[in-house]
Protein backbone atom coordinates (compact mmCIF):
# COMPACT_ATOMS: atom_id res chain seq x y z
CA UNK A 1 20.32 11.10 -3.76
CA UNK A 2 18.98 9.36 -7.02
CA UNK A 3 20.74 6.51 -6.14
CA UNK A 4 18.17 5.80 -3.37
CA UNK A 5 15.31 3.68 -4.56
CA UNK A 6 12.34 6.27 -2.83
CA UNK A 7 13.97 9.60 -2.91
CA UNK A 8 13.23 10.90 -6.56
CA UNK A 9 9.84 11.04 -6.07
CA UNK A 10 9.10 14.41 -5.79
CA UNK A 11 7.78 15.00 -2.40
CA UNK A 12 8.41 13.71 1.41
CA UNK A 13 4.80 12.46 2.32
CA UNK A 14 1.51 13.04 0.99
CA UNK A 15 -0.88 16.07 1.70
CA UNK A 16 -4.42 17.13 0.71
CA UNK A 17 -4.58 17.98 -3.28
CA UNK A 18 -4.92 21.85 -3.59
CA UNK A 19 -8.25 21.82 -5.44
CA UNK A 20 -9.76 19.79 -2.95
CA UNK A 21 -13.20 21.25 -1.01
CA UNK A 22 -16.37 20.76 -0.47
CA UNK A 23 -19.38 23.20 -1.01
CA UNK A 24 -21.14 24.87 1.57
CA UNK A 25 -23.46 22.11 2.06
CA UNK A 26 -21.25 19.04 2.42
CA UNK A 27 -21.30 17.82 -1.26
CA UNK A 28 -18.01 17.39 -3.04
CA UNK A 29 -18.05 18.80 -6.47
CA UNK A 30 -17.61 16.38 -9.23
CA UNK A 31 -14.65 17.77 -11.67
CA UNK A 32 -13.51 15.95 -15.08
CA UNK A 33 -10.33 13.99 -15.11
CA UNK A 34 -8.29 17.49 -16.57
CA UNK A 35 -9.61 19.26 -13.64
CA UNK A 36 -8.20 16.39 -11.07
CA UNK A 37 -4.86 16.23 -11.98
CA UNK A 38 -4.03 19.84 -12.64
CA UNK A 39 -2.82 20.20 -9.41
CA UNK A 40 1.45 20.79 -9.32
CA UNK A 41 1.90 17.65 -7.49
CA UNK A 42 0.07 15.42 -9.61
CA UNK A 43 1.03 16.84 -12.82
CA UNK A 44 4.92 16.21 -11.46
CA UNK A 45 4.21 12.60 -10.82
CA UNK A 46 2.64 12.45 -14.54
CA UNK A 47 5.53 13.80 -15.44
CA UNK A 48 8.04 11.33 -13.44
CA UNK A 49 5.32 8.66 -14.44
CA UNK A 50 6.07 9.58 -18.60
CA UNK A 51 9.60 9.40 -18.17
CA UNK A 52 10.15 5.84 -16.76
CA UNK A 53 8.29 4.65 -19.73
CA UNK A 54 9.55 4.53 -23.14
CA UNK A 55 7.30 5.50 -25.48
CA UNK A 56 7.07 9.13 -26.78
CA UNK A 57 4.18 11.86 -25.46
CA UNK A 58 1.35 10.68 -27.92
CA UNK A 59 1.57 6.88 -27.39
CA UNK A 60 2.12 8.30 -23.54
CA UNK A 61 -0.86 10.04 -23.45
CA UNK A 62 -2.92 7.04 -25.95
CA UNK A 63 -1.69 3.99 -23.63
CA UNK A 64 -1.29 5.55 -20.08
CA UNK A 65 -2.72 9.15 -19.87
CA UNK A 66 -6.05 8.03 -21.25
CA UNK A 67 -6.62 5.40 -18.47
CA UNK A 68 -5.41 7.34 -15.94
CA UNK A 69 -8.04 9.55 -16.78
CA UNK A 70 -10.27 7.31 -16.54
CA UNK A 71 -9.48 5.88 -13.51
CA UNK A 72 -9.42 9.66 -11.56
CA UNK A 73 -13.14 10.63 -13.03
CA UNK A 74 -14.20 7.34 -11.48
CA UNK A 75 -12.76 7.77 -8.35
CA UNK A 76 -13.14 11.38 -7.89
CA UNK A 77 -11.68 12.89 -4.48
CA UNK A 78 -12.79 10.02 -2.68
CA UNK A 79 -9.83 9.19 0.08
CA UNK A 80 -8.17 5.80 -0.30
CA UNK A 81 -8.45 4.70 2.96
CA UNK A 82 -11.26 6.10 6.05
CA UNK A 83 -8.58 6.77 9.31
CA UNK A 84 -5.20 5.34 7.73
CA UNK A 85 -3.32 6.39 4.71
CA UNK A 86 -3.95 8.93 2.38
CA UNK A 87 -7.14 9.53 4.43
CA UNK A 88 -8.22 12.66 2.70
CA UNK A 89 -10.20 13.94 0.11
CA UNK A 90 -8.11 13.46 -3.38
CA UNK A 91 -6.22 10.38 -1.40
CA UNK A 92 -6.97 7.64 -3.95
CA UNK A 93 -5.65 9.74 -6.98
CA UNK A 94 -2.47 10.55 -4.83
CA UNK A 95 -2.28 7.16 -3.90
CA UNK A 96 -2.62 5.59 -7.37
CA UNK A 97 0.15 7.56 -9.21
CA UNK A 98 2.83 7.29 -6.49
CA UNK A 99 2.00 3.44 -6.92
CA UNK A 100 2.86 4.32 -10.15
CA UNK A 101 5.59 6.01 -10.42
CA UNK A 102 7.26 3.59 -7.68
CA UNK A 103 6.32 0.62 -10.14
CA UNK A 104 7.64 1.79 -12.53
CA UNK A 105 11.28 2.07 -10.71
CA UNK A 106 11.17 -1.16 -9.39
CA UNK A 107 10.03 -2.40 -12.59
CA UNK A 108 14.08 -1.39 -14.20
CA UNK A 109 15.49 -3.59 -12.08
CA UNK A 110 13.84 -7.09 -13.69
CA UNK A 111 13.78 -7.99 -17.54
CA UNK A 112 10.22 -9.52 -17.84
CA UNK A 113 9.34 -11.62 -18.14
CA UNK A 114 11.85 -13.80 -15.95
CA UNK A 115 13.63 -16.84 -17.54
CA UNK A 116 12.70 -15.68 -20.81
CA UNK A 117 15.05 -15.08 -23.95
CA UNK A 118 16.41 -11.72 -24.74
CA UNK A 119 14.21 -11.78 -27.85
CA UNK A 120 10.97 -12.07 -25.69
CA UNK A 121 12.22 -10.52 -23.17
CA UNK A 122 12.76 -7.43 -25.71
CA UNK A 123 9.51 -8.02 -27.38
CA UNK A 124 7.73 -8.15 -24.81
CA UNK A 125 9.10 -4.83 -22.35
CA UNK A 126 6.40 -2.30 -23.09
CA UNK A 127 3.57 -5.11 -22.42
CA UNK A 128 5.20 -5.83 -19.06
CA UNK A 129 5.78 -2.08 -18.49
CA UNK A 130 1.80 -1.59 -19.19
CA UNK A 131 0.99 -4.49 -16.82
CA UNK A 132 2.82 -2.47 -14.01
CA UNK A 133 0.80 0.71 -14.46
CA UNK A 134 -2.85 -0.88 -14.63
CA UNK A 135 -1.71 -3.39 -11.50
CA UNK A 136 -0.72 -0.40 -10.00
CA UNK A 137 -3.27 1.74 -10.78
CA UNK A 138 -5.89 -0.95 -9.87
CA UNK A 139 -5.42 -2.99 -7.64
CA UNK A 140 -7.30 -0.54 -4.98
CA UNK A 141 -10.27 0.66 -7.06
CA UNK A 142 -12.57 -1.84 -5.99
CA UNK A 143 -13.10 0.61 -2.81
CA UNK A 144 -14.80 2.57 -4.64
CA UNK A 145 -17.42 0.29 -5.22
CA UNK A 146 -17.48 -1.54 -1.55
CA UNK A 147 -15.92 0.46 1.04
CA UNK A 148 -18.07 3.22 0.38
CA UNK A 149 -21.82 4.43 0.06
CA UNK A 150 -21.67 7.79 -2.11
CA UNK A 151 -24.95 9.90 -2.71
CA UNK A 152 -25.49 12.14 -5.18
CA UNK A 153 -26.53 15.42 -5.12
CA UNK A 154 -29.75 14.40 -6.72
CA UNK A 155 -30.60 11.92 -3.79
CA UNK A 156 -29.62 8.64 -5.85
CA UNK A 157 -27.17 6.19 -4.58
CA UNK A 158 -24.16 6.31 -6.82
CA UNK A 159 -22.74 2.60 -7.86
CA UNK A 160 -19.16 2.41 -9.63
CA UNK A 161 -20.30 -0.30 -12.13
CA UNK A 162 -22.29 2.25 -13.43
CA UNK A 163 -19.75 4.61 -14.52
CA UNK A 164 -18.35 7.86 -13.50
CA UNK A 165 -21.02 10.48 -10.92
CA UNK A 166 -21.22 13.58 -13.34
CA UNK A 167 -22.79 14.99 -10.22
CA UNK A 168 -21.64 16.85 -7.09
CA UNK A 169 -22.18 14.08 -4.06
CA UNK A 170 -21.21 13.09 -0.22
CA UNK A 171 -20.13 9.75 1.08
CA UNK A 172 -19.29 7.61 4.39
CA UNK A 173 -17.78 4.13 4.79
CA UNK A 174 -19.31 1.49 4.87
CA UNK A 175 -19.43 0.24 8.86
CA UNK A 176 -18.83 -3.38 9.17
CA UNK A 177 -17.40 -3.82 5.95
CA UNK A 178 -15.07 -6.76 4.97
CA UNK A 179 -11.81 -4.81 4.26
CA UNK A 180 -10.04 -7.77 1.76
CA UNK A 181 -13.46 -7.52 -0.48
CA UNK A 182 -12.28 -4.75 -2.41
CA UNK A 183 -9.62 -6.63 -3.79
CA UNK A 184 -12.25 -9.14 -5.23
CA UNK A 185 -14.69 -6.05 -6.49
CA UNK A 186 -11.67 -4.51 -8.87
CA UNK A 187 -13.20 -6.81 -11.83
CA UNK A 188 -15.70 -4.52 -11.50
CA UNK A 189 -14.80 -1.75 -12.48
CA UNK A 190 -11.50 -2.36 -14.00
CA UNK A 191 -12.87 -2.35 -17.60
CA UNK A 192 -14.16 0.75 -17.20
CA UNK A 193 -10.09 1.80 -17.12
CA UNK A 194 -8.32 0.15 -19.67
CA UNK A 195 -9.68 0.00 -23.33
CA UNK A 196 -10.63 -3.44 -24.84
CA UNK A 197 -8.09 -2.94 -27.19
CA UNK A 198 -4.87 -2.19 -24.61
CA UNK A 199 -6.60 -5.81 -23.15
CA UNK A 200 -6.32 -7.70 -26.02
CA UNK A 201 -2.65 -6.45 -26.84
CA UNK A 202 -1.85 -7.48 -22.64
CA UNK A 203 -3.88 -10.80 -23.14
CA UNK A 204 -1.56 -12.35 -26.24
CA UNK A 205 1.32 -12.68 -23.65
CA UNK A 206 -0.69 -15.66 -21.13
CA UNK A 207 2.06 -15.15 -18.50
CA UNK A 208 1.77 -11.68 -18.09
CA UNK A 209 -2.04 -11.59 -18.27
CA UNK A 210 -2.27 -14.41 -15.87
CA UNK A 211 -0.37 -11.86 -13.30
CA UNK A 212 -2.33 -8.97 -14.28
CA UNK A 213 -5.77 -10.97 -13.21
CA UNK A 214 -4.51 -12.41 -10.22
CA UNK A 215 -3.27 -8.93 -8.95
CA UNK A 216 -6.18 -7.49 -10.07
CA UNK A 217 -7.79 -10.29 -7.72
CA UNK A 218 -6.23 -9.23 -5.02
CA UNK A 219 -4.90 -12.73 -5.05
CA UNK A 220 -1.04 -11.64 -4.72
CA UNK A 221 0.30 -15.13 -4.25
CA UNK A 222 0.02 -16.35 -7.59
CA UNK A 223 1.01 -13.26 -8.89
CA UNK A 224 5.07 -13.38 -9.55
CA UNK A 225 6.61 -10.72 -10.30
CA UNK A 226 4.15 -8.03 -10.93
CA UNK A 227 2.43 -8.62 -7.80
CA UNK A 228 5.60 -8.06 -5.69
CA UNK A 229 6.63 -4.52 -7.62
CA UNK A 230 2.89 -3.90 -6.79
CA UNK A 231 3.23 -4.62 -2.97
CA UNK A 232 6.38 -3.02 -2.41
CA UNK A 233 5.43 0.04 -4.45
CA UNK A 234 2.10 0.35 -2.33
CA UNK A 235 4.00 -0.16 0.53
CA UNK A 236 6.44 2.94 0.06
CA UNK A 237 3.38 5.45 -0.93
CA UNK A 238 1.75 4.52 2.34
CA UNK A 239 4.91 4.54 5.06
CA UNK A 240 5.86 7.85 2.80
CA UNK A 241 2.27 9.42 3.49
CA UNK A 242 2.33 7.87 6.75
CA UNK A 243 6.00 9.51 7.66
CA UNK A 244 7.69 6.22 7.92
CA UNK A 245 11.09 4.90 6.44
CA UNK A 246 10.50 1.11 5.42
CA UNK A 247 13.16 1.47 2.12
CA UNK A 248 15.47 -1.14 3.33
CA UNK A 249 12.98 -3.89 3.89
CA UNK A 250 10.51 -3.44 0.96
CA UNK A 251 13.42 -2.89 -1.37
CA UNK A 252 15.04 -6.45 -0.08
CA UNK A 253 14.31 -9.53 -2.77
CA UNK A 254 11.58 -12.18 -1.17
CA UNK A 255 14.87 -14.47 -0.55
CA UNK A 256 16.81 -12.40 1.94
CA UNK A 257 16.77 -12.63 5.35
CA UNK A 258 15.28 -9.42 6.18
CA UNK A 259 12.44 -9.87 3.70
CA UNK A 260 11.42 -13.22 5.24
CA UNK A 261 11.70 -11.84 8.91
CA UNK A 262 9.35 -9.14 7.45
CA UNK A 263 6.74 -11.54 6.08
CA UNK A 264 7.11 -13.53 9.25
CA UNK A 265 6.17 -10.79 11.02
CA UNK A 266 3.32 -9.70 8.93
CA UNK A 267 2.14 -12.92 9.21
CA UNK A 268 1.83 -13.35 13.17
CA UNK A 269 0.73 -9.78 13.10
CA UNK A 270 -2.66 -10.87 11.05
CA UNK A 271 -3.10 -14.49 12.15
CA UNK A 272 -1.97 -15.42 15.49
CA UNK A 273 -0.72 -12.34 17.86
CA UNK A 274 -3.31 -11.81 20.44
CA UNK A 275 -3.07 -7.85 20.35
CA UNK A 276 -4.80 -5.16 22.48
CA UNK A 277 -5.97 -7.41 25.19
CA UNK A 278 -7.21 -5.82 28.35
CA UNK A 279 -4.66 -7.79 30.38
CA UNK A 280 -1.44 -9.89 28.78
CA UNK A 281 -1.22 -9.68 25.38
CA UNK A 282 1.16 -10.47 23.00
CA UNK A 283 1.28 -6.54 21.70
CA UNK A 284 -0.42 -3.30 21.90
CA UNK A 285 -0.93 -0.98 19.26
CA UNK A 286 -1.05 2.62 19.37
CA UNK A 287 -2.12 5.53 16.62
CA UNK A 288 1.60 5.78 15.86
CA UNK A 289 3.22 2.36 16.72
CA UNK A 290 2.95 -0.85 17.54
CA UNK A 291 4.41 -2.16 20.17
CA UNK A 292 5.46 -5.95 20.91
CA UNK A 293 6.58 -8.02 23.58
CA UNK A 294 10.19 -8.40 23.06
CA UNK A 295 10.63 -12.31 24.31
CA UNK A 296 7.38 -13.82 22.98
CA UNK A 297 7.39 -12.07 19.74
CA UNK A 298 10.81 -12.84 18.98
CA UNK A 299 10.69 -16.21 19.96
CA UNK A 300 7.16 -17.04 18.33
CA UNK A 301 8.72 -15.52 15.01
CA UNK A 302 11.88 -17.58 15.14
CA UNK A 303 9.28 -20.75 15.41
CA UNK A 304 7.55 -19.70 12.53
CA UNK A 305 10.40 -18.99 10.30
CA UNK A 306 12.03 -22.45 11.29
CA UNK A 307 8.83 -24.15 10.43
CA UNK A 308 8.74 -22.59 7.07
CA UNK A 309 12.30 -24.19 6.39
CA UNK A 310 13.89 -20.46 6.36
CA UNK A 311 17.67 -20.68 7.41
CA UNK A 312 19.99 -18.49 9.11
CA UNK A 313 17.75 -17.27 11.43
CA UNK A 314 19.84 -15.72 14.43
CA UNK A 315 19.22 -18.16 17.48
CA UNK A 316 19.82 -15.93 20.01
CA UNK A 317 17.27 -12.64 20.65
CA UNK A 318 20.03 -10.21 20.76
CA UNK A 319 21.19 -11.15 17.47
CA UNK A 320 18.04 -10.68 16.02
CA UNK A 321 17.04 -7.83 17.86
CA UNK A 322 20.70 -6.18 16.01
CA UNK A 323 19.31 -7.84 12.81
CA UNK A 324 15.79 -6.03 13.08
CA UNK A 325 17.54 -2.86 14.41
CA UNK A 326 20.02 -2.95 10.88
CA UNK A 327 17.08 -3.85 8.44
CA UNK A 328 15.22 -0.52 9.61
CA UNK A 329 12.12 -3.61 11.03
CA UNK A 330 12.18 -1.66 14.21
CA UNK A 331 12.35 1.56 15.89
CA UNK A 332 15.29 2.53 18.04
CA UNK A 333 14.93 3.53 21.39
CA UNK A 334 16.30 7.42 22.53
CA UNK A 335 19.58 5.57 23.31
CA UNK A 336 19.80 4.00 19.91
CA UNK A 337 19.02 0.67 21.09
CA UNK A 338 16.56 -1.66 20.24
CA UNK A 339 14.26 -2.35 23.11
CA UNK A 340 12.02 0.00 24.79
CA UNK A 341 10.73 -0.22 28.85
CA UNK A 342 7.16 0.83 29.06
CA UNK A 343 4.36 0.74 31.04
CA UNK A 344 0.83 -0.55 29.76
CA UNK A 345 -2.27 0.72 31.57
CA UNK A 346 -5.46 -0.98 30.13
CA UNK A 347 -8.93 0.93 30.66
CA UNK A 348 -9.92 -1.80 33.25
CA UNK A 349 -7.26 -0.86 35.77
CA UNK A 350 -4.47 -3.35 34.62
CA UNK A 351 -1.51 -2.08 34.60
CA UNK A 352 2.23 -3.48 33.86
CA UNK A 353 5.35 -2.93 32.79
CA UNK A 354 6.91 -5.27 29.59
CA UNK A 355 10.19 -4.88 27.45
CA UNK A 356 8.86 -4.13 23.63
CA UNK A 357 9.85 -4.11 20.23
CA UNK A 358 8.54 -0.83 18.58
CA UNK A 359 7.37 -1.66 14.91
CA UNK A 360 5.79 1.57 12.46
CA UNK A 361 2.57 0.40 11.90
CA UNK A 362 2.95 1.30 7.82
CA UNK A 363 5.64 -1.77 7.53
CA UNK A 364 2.67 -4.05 8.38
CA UNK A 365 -0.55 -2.64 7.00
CA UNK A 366 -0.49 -1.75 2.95
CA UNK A 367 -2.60 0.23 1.69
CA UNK A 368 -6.28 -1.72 1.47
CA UNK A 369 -5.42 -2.98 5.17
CA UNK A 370 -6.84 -0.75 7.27
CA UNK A 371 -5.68 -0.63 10.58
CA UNK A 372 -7.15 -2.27 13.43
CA UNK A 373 -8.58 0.17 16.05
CA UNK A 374 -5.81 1.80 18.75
CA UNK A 375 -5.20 0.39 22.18
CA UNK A 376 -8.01 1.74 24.45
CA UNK A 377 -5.57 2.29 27.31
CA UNK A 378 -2.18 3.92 27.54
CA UNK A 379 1.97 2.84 26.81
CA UNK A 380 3.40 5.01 28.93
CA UNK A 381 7.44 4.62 27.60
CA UNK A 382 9.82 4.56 30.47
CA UNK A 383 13.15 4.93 28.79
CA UNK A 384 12.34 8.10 26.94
């Protein structure tokens, strides 16, 4: 079972902390940081979180307790997301420490920084290992400050920058928000996390504090290493809260085949499917799936792949459908079989059957992506 990247963390998917409530009147309590993560769960994770470092209980609790901390009396029980993952109260401490302790997994199987020698390389481990738990940790906290309008119980408008509540308060997202601005608003608040001194030991090494910042950015591109342990570990706590399975494909290096078809898809997904159309569209997406048009999809993502100079893309759809089906991209069908018959009936009256792809929606949306709104119609499957 250990030998399975995702199945020693200590639970199957995410649920409401125990000590979450409200009072009577709508208001969340504040609580200190102690009172946050008392609950079993969390205090587990610290515990799986301790042991993939290497540093005894005192410079454990000094280095990563402290800002940890820190972090949850910021954040408070505020959810991490409004309708998608971890959408509850307590969600963005749940979040943040499975992000941690999936970091810090991934983060065994490189010796950081890449290229290096052994000597820096060995010099340089707990840095990197401390890099992994505040891009972890972080890289969502600028919700907090953007996604959502708290109020406190004394009628004032609560703002992150300046510092934790101390008082009970209510909250509601922010409508019409820009959902990629929290990445940018994490250099607010992220100082508030990690000491100045923990930043100036991080900021002698320029390679690993260049990744830090740009993760901390949200700007994953230019962010190596450290920002793909951060995606793939964010991706795991969400399809894990969100009952999906994605192990295969966010455990597979950037340079394999089923990472790039993965990407690819992501890609169309946010930038050029037309989706949820009244009438043809290239997909349709549903509160538990998204469904695609087999041919067009397929097709448009073998163009894009080609065009990116990716080889060994299958040139046939029914090799890549077997490819998808093997990579755990797509859902089977009852028969065990990759493509699904099913009807679409749009709230205008427009109705037709398509053959689909059927992709979980948490292989395509992290967490910070919320999810577009569902199809207004129906998918009425045919093959069930």
């Amino acid at each position: 079972m250990r030998s399975r990247m995702l199945a020693w963390i200590p639970f199957i998917r995410a649920a409401p902390a125990d000590n979450a409530q409200r009072n009577a009147d709508g208001f969340v309590p504040y609580m200190s940081a102690d009172e946050l993560l008392a609950t079993p769960r969390r205090q587990l994770l610290l515990e799986n979180i301790w042991h993939r470092t290497s540093v005894n209980r005192d410079q454990f609790n000094k280095l990563y307790l402290a800002p940890i901390k820190r972090y949850a009396e910021i954040v408070q029980q505020l959810p991490a997301s409004e309708n998608h993952h971890h959408a509850y109260l307590g969600g963005m401490i749940d979040h943040g420490l499975e992000i941690i302790a999936y970091a810090l997994k991934l983060r065994q199987s490189f010796v950081l920084p890449v290229g290096s020698t052994p000597e820096v390389q060995s010099a340089q481990s707990e840095a990197w290992s401390a890099a992994v738990v505040f891009a972890a940790l972080l890289h969502d906290i600028g919700k907090v400050a953007v996604d959502v309008k708290v109020q406190l119980r004394s009628g004032d408008i609560w703002r992150a920058w300046d510092g934790p509540m101390k008082e009970d308060y209510r909250f509601q997202y922010v409508k019409g928000r820009q959902y990629k601005l929290h990445g940018a608003a994490a250099g607010l608040l992220y100082t508030q996390v990690i000491p100045s001194e923990v930043m100036n030991w991080l900021s002698q090494y320029p390679e690993l504090w260049g990744a830090l910042l740009y993760v901390l950015a949200g700007q994953f591109e230019h962010s190596g290493v450290l920002g793909d342990i951060v995606v793939r570990s964010d991706q795991a706590s969400v399809a894990h809260e969100l009952g999906g399975n994605p192990d295969r494909a966010v455990a597979a290096p950037r340079n394999t085949l089923q990472r790039q078809l993965l990407d690819g898809l992501r890609y169309l997904m946010k930038n050029e499917l037309k989706l949820n159309q009244p009438e043809a569209s290239d997909g349709w997406i549903t509160a538990d799936a998204i469904w695609l048009v087999s041919k067009t999809v397929s097709d448009r993502l073998r163009a894009h792949l080609l065009s990116q100079g990716i080889e060994g893309v299958p040139d046939r759809n029914s090799t890549l459908f077997n490819v998808f089906q093997d990579n755990g991209l797509i859902v089977a069908n009852p028969a065990g079989k990759a493509i699904w018959d099913a009807e679409i009936l749009s709230p205008t009256g427009w109705k037709n059957t398509f053959t689909f792809l059927r992709v979980s929606p948490s292989l395509i949306w992290s967490a910070g992506e919320d999810r577009p709104e569902p199809f207004g119609g129906s998918v009425q499957v045919l093959n069930e």
